[in-house]
PDB file of N, CA and C in Angstrom:
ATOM      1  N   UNK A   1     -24.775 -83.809 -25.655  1.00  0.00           N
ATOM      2  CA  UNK A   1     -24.197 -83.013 -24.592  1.00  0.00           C
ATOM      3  C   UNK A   1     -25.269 -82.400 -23.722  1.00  0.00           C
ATOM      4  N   UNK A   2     -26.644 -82.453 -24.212  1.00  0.00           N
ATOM      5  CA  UNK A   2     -27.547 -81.835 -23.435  1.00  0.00           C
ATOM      6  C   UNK A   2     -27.502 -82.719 -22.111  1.00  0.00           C
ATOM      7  N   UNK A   3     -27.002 -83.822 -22.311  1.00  0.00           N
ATOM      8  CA  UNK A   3     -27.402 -84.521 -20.379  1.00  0.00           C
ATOM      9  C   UNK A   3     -26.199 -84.106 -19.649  1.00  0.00           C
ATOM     10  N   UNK A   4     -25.269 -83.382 -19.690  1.00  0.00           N
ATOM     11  CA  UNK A   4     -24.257 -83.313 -18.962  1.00  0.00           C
ATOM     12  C   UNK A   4     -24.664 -81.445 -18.309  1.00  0.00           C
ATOM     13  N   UNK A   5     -25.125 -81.688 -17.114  1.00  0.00           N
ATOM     14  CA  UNK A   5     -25.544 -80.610 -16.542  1.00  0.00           C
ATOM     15  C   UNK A   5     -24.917 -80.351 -15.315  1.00  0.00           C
ATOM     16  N   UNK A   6     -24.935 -79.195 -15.032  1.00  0.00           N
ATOM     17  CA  UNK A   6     -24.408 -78.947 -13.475  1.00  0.00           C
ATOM     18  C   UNK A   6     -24.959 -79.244 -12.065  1.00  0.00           C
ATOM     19  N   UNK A   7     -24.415 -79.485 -11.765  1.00  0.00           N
ATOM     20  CA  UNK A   7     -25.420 -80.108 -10.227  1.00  0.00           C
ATOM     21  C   UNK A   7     -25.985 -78.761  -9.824  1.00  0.00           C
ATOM     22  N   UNK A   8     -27.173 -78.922  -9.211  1.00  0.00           N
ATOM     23  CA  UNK A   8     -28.206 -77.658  -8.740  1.00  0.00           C
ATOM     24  C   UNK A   8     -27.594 -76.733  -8.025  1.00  0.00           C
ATOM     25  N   UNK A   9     -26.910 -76.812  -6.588  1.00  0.00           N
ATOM     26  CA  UNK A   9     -26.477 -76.521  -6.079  1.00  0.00           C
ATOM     27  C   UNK A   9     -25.389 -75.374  -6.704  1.00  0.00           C
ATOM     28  N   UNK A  10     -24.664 -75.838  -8.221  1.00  0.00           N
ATOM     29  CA  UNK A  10     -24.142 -74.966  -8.379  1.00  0.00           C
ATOM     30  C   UNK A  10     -24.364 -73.961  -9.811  1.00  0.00           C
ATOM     31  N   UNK A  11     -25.952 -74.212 -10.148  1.00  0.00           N
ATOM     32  CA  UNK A  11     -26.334 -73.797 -11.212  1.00  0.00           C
ATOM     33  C   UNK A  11     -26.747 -72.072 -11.493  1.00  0.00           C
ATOM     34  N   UNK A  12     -26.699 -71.183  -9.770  1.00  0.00           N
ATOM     35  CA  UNK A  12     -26.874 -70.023 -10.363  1.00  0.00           C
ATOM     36  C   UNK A  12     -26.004 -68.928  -9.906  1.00  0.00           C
ATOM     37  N   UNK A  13     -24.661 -69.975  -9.929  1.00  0.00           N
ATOM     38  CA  UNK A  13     -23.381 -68.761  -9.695  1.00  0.00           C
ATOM     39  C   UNK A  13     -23.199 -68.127 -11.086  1.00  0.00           C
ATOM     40  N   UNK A  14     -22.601 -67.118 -11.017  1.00  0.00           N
ATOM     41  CA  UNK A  14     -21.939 -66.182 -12.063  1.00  0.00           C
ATOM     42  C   UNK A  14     -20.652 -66.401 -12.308  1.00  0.00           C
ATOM     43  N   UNK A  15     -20.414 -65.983 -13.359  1.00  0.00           N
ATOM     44  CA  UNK A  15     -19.326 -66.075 -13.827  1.00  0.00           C
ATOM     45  C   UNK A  15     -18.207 -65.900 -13.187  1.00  0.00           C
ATOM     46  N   UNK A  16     -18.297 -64.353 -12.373  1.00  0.00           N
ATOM     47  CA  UNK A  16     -17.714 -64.013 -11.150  1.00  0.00           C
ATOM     48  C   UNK A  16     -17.516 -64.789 -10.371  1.00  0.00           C
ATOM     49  N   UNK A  17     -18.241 -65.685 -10.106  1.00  0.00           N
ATOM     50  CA  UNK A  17     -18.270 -66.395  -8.891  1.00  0.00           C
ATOM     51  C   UNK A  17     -16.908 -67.515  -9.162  1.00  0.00           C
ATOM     52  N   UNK A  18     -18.036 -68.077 -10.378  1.00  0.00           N
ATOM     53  CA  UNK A  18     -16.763 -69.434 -10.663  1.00  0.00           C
ATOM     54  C   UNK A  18     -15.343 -68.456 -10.807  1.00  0.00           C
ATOM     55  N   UNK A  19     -14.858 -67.531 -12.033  1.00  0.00           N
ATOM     56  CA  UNK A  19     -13.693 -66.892 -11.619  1.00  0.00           C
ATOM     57  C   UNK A  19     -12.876 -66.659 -10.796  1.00  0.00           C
ATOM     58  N   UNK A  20     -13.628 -66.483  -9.254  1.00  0.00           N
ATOM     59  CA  UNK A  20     -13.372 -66.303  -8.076  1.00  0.00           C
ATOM     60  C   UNK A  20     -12.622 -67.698  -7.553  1.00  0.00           C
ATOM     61  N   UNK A  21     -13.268 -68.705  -7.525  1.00  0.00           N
ATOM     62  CA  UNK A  21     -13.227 -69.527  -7.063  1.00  0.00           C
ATOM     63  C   UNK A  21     -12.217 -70.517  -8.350  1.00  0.00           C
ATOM     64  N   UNK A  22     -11.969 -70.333  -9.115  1.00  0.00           N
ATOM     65  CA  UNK A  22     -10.972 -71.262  -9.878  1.00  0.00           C
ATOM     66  C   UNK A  22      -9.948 -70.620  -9.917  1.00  0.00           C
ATOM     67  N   UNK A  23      -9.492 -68.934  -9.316  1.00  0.00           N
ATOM     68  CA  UNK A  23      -8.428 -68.117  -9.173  1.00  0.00           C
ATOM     69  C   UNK A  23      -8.047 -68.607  -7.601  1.00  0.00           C
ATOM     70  N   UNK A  24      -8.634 -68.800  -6.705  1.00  0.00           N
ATOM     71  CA  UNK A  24      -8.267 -69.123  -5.412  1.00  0.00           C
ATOM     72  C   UNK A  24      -7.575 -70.539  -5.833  1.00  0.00           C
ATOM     73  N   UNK A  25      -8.378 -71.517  -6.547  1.00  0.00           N
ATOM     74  CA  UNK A  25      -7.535 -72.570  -6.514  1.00  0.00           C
ATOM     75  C   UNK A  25      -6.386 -73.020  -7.216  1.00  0.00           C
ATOM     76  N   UNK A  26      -6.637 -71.656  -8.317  1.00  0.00           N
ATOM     77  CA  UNK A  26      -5.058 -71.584  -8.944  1.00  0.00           C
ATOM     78  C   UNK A  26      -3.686 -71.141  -7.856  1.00  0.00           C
ATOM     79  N   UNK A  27      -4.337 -70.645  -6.946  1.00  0.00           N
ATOM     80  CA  UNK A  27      -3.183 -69.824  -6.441  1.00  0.00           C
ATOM     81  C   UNK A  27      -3.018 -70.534  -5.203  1.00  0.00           C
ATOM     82  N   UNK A  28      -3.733 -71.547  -4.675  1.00  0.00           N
ATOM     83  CA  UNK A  28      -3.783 -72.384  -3.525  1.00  0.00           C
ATOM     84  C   UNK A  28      -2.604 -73.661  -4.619  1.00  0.00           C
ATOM     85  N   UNK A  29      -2.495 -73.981  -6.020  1.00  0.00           N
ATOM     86  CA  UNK A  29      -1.586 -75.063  -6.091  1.00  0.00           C
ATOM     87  C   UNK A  29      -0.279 -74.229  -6.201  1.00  0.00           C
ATOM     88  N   UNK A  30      -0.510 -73.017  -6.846  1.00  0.00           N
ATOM     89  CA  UNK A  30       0.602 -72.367  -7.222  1.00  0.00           C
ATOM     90  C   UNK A  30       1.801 -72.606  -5.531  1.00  0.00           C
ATOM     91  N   UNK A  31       1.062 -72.187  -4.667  1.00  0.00           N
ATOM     92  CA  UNK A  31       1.507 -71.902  -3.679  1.00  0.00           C
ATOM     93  C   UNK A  31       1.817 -73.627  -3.020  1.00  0.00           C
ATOM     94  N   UNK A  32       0.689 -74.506  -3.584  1.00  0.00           N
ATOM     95  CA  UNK A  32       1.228 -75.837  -2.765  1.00  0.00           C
ATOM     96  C   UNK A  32       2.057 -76.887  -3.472  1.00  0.00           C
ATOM     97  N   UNK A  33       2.366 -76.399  -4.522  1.00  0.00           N
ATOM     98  CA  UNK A  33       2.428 -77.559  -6.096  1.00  0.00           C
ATOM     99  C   UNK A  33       1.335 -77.897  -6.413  1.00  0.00           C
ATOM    100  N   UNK A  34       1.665 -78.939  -6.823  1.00  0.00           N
ATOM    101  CA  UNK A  34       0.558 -80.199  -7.746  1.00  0.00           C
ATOM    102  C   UNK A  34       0.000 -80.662  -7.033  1.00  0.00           C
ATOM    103  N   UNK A  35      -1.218 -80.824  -6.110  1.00  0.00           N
ATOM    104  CA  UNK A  35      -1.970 -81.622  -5.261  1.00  0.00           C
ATOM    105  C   UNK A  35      -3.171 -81.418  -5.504  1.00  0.00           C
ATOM    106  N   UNK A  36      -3.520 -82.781  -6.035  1.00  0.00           N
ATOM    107  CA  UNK A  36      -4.812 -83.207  -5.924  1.00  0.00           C
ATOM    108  C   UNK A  36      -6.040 -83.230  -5.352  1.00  0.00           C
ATOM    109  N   UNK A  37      -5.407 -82.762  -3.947  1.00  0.00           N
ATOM    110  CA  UNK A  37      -6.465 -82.988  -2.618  1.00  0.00           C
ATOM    111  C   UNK A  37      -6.961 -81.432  -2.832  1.00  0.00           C
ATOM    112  N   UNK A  38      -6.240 -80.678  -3.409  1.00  0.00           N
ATOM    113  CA  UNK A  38      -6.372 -79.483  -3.111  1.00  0.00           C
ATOM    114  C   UNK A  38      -8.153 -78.689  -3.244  1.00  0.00           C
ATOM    115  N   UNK A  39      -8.176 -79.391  -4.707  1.00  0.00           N
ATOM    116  CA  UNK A  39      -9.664 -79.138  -5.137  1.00  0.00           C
ATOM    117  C   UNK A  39     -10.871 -79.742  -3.818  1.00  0.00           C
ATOM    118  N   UNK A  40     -10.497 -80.098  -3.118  1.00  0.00           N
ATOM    119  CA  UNK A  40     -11.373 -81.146  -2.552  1.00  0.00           C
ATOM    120  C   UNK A  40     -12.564 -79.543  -1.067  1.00  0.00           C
ATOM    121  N   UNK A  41     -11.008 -78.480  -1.230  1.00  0.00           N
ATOM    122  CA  UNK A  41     -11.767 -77.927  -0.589  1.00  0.00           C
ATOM    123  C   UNK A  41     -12.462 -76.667  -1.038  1.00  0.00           C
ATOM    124  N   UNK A  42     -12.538 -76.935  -2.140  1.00  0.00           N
ATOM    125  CA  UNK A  42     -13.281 -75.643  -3.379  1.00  0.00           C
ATOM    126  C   UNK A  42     -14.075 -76.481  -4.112  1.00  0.00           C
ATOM    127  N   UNK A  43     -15.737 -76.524  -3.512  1.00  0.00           N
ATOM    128  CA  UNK A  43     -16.516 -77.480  -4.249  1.00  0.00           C
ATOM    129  C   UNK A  43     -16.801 -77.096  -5.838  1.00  0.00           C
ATOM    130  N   UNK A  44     -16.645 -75.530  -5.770  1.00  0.00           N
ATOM    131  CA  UNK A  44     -17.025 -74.763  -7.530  1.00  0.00           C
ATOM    132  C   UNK A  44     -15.684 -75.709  -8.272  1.00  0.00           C
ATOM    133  N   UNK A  45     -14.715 -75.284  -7.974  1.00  0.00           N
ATOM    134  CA  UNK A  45     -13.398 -75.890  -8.840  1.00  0.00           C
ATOM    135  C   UNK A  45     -13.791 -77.574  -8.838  1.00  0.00           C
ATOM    136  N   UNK A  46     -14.279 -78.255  -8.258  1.00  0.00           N
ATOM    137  CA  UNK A  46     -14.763 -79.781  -8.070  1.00  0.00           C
ATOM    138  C   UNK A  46     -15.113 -80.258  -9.198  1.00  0.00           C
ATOM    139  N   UNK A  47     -16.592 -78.879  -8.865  1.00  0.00           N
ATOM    140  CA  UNK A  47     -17.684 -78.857 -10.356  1.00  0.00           C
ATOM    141  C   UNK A  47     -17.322 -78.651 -11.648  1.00  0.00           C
ATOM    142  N   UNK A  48     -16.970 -77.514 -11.632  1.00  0.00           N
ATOM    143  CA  UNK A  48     -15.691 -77.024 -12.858  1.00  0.00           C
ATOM    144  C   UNK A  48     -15.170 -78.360 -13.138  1.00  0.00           C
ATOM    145  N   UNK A  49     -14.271 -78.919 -12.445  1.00  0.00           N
ATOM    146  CA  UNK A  49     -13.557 -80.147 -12.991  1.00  0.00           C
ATOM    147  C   UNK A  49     -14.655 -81.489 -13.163  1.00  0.00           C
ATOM    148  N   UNK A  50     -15.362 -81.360 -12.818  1.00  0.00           N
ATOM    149  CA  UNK A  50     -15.916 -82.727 -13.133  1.00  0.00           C
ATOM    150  C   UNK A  50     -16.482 -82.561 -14.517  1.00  0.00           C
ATOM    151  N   UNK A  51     -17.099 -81.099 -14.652  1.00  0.00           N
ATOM    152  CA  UNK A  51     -17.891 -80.996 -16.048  1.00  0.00           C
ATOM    153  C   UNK A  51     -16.630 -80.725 -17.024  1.00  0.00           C
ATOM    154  N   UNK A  52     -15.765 -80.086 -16.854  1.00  0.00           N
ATOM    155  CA  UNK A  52     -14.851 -80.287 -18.000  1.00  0.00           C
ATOM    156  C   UNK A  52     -14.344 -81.896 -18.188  1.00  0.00           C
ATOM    157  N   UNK A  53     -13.987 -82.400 -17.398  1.00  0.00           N
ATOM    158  CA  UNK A  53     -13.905 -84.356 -17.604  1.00  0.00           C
ATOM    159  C   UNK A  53     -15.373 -84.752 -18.863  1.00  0.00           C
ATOM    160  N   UNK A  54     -16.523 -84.564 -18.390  1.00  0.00           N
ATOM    161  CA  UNK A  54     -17.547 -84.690 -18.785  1.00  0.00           C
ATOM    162  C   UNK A  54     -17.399 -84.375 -19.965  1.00  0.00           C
ATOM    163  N   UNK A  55     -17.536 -82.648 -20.478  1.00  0.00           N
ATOM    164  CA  UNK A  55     -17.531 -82.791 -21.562  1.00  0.00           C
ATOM    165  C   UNK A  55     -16.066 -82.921 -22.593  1.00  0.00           C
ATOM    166  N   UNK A  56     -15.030 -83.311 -22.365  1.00  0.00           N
ATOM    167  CA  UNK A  56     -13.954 -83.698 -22.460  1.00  0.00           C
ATOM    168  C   UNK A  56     -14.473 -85.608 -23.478  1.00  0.00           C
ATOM    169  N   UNK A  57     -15.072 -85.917 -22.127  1.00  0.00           N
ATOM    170  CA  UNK A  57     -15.294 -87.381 -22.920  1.00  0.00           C
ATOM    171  C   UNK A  57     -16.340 -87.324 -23.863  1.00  0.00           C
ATOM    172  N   UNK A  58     -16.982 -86.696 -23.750  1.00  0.00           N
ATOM    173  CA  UNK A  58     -18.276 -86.706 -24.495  1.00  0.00           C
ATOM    174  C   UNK A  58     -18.432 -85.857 -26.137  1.00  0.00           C
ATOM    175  N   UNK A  59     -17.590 -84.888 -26.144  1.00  0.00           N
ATOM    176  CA  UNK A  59     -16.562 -84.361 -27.749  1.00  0.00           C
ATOM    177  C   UNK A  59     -15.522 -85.614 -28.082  1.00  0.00           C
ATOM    178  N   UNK A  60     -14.868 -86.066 -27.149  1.00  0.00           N
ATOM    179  CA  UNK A  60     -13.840 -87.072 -27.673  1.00  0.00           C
ATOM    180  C   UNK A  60     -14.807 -88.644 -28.549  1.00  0.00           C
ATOM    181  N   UNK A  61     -15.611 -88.679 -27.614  1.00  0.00           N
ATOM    182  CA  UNK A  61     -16.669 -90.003 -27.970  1.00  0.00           C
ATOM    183  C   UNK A  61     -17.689 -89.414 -29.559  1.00  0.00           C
ATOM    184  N   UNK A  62     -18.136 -88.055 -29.797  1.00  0.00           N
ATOM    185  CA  UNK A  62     -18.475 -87.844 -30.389  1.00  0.00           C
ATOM    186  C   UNK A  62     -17.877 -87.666 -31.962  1.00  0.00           C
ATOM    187  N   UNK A  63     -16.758 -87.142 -31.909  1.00  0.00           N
ATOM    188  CA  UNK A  63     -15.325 -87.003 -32.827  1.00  0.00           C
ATOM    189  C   UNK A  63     -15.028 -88.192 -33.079  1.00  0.00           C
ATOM    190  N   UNK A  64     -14.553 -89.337 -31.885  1.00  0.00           N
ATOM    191  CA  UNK A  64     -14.476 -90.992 -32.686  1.00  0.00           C
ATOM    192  C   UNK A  64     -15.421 -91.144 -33.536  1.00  0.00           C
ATOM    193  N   UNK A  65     -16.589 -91.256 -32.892  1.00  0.00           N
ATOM    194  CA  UNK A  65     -17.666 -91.608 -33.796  1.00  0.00           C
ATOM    195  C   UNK A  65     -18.139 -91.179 -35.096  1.00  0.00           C
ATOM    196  N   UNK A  66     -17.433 -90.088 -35.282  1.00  0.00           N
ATOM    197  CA  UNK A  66     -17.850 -89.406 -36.713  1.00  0.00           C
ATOM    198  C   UNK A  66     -16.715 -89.666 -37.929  1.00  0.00           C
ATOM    199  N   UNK A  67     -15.616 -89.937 -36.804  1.00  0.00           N
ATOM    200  CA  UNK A  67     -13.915 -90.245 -37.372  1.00  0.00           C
ATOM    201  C   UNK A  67     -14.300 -91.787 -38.107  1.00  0.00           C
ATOM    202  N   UNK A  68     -15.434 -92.206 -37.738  1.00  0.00           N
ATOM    203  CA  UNK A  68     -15.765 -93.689 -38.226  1.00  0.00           C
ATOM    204  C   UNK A  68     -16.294 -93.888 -39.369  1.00  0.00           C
ATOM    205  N   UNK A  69     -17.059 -92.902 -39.330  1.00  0.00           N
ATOM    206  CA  UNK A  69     -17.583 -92.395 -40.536  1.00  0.00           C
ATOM    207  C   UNK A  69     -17.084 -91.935 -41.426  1.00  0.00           C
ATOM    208  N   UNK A  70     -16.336 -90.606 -41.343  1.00  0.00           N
ATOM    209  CA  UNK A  70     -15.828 -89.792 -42.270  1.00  0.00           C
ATOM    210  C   UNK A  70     -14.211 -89.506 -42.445  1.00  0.00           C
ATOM    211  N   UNK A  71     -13.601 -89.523 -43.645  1.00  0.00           N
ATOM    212  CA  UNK A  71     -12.069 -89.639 -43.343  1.00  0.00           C
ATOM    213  C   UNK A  71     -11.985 -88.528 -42.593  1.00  0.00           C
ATOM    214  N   UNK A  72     -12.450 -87.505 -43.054  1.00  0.00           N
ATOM    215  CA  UNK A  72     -11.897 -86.280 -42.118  1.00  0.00           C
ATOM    216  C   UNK A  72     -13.172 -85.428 -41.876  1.00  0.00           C
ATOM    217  N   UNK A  73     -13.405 -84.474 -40.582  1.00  0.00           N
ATOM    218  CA  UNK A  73     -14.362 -84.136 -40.052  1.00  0.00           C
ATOM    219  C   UNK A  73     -14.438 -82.429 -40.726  1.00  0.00           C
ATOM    220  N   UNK A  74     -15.359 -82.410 -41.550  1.00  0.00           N
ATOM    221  CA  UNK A  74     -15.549 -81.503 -42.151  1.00  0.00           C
ATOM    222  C   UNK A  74     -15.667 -80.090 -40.927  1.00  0.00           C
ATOM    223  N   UNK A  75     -15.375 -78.830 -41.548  1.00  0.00           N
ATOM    224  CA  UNK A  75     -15.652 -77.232 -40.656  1.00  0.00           C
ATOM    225  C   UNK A  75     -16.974 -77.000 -40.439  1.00  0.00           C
ATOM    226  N   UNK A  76     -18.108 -77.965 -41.016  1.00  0.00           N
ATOM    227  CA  UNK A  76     -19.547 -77.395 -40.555  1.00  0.00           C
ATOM    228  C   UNK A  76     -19.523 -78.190 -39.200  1.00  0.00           C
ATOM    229  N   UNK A  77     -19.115 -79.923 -39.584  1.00  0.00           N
ATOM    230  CA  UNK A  77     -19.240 -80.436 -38.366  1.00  0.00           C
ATOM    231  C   UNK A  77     -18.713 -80.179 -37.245  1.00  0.00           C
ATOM    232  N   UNK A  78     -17.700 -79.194 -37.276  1.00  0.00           N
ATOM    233  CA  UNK A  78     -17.069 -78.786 -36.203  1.00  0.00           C
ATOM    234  C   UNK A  78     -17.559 -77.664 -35.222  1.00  0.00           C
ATOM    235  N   UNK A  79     -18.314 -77.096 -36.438  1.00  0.00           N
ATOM    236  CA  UNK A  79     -18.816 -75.717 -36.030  1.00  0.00           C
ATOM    237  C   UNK A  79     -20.065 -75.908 -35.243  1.00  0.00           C
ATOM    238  N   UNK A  80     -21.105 -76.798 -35.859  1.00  0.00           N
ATOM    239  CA  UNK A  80     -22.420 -77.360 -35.393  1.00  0.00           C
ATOM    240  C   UNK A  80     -21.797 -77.760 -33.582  1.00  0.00           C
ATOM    241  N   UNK A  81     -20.850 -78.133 -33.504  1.00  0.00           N
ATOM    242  CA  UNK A  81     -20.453 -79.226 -32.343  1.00  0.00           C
ATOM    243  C   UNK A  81     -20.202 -77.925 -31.172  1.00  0.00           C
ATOM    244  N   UNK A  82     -19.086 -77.162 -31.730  1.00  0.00           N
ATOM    245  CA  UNK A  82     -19.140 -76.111 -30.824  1.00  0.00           C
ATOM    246  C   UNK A  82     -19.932 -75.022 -30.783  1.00  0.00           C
ATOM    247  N   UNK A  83     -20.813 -75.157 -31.188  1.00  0.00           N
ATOM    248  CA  UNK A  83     -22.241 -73.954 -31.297  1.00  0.00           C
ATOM    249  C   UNK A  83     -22.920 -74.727 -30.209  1.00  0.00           C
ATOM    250  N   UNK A  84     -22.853 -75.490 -29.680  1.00  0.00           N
ATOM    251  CA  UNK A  84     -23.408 -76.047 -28.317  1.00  0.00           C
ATOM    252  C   UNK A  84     -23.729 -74.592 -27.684  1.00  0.00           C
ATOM    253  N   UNK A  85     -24.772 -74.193 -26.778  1.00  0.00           N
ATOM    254  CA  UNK A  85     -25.026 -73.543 -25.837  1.00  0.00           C
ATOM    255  C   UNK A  85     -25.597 -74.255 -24.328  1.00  0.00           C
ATOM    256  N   UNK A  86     -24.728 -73.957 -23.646  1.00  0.00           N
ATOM    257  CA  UNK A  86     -25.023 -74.798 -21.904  1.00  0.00           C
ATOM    258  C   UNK A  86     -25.716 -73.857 -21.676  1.00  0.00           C
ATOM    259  N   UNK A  87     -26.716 -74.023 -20.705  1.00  0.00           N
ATOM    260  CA  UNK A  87     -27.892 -72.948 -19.809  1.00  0.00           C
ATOM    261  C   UNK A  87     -27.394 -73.091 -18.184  1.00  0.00           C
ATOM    262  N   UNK A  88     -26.164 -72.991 -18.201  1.00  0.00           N
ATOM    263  CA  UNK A  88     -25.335 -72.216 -16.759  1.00  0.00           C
ATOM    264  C   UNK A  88     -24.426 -71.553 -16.975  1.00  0.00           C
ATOM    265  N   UNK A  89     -23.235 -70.586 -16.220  1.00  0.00           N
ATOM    266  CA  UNK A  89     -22.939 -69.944 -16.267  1.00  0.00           C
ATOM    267  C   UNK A  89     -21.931 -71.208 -16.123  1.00  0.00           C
ATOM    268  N   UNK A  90     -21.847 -72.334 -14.878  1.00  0.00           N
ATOM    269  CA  UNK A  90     -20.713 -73.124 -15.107  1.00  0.00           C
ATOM    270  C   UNK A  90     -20.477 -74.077 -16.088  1.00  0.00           C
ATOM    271  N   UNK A  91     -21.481 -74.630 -16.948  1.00  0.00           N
ATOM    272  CA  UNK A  91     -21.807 -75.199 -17.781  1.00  0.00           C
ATOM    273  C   UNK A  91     -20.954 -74.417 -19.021  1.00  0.00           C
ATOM    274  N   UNK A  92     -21.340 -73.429 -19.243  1.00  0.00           N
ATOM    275  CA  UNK A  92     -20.524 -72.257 -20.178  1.00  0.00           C
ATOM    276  C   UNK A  92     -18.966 -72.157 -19.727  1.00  0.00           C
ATOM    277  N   UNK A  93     -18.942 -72.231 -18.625  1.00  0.00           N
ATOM    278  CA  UNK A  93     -17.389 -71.462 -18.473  1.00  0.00           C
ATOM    279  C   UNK A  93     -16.555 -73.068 -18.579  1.00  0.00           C
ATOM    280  N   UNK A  94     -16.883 -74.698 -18.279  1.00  0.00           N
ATOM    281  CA  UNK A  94     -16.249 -75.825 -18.550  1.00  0.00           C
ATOM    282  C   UNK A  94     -16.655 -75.727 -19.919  1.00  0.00           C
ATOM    283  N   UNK A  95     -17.686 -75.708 -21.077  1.00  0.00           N
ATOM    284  CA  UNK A  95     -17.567 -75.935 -22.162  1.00  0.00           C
ATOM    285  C   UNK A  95     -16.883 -75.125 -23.063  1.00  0.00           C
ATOM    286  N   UNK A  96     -16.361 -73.699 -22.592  1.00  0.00           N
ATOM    287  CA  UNK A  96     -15.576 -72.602 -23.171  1.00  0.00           C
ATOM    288  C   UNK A  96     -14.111 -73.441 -23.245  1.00  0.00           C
ATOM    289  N   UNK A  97     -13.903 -73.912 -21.863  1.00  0.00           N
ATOM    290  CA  UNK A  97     -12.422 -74.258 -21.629  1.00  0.00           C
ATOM    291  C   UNK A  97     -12.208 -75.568 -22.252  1.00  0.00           C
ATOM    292  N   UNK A  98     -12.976 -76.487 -22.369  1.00  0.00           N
ATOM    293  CA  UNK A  98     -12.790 -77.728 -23.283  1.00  0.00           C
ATOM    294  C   UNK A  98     -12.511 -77.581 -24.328  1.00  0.00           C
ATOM    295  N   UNK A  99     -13.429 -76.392 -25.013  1.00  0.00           N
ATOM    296  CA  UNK A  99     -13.574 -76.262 -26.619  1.00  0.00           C
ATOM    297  C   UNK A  99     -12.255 -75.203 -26.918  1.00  0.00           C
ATOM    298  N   UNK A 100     -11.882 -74.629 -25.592  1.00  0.00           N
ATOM    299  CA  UNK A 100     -10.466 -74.115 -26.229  1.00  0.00           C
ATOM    300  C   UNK A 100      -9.692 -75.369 -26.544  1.00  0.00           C
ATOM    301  N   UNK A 101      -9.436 -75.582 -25.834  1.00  0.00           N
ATOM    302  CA  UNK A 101      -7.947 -76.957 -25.531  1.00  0.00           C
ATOM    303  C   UNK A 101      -8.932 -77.866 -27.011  1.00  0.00           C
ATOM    304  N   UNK A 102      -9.548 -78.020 -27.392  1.00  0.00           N
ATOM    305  CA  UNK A 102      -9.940 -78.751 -28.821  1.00  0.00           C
ATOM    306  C   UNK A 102      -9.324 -78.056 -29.836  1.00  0.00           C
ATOM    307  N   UNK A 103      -9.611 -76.703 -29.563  1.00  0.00           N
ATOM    308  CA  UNK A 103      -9.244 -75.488 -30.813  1.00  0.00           C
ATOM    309  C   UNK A 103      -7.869 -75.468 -31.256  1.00  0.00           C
ATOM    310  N   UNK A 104      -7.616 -75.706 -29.738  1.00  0.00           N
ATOM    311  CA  UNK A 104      -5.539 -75.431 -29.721  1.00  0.00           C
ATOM    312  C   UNK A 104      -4.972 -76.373 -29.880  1.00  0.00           C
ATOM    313  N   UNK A 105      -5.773 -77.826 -30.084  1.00  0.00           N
ATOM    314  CA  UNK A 105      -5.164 -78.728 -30.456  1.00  0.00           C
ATOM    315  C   UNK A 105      -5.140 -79.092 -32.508  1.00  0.00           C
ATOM    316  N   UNK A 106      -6.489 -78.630 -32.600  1.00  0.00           N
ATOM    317  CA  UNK A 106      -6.788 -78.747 -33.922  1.00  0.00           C
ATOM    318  C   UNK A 106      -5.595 -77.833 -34.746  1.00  0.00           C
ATOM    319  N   UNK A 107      -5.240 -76.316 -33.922  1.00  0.00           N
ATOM    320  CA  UNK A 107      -4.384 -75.271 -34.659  1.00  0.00           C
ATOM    321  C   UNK A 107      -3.200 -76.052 -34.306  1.00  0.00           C
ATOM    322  N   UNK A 108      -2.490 -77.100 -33.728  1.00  0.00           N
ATOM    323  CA  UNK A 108      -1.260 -77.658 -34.006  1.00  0.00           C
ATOM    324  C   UNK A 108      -0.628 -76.305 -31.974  1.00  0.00           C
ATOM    325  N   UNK A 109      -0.952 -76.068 -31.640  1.00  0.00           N
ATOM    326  CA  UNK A 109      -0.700 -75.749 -30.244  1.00  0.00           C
ATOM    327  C   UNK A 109      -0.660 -76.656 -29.195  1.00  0.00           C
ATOM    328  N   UNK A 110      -0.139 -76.755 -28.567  1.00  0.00           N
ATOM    329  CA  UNK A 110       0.204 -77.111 -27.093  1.00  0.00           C
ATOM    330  C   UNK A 110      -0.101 -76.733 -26.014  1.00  0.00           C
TER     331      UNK A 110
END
């Protein structure tokens, strides 16, 4: 997971910032529906989404691969996996939100 980094450009916003900017685009679909295009004009939410895709595939590819190995994926290996630390603030805030939606899937949530 160390190669999946944020593009420069958006490596020394704050937390605030991204917050800011993934609340505008919540409330830009809320208000438009479901559209796709929507992100297109909130480059942070772009980023946000591309690195959650990113690391989305890259836990899923990692989890097969261990699923190959082992009948079942032991609590250290799980723990080691999400003890990941990203060195951005957006890097952190897509790997927070991936590793929820992993968590809530593992606890039997929706």
């Amino acid at each position: 997971m160390k190669s999946i980094k944020t593009l420069p450009e958006f490596a020394q916003l704050s937390e605030l910032d991204i917050k800011a900017a993934l609340d505008a685009y919540d409330a830009a679909v809320e208000n438009a529906g479901d559209d796709d295009s929507l992100a297109e004009g909130n480059p942070i939410a772009q980023e946000f989404f591309r690195l959650v895709n990113a690391y989305t595939e890259r836990l899923d590819e990692i989890i097969r691969d261990a699923k190959k190995t082992q009948a079942e994926l032991s609590e250290s290996f799980l723990a080691d996996l999400f003890a990941y630390e990203p060195s951005t603030a957006m890097e952190r805030t897509a790997f927070d939100f991936v590793t929820g939606i992993f968590l809530d899937i593992d606890d039997g949530e929706e």
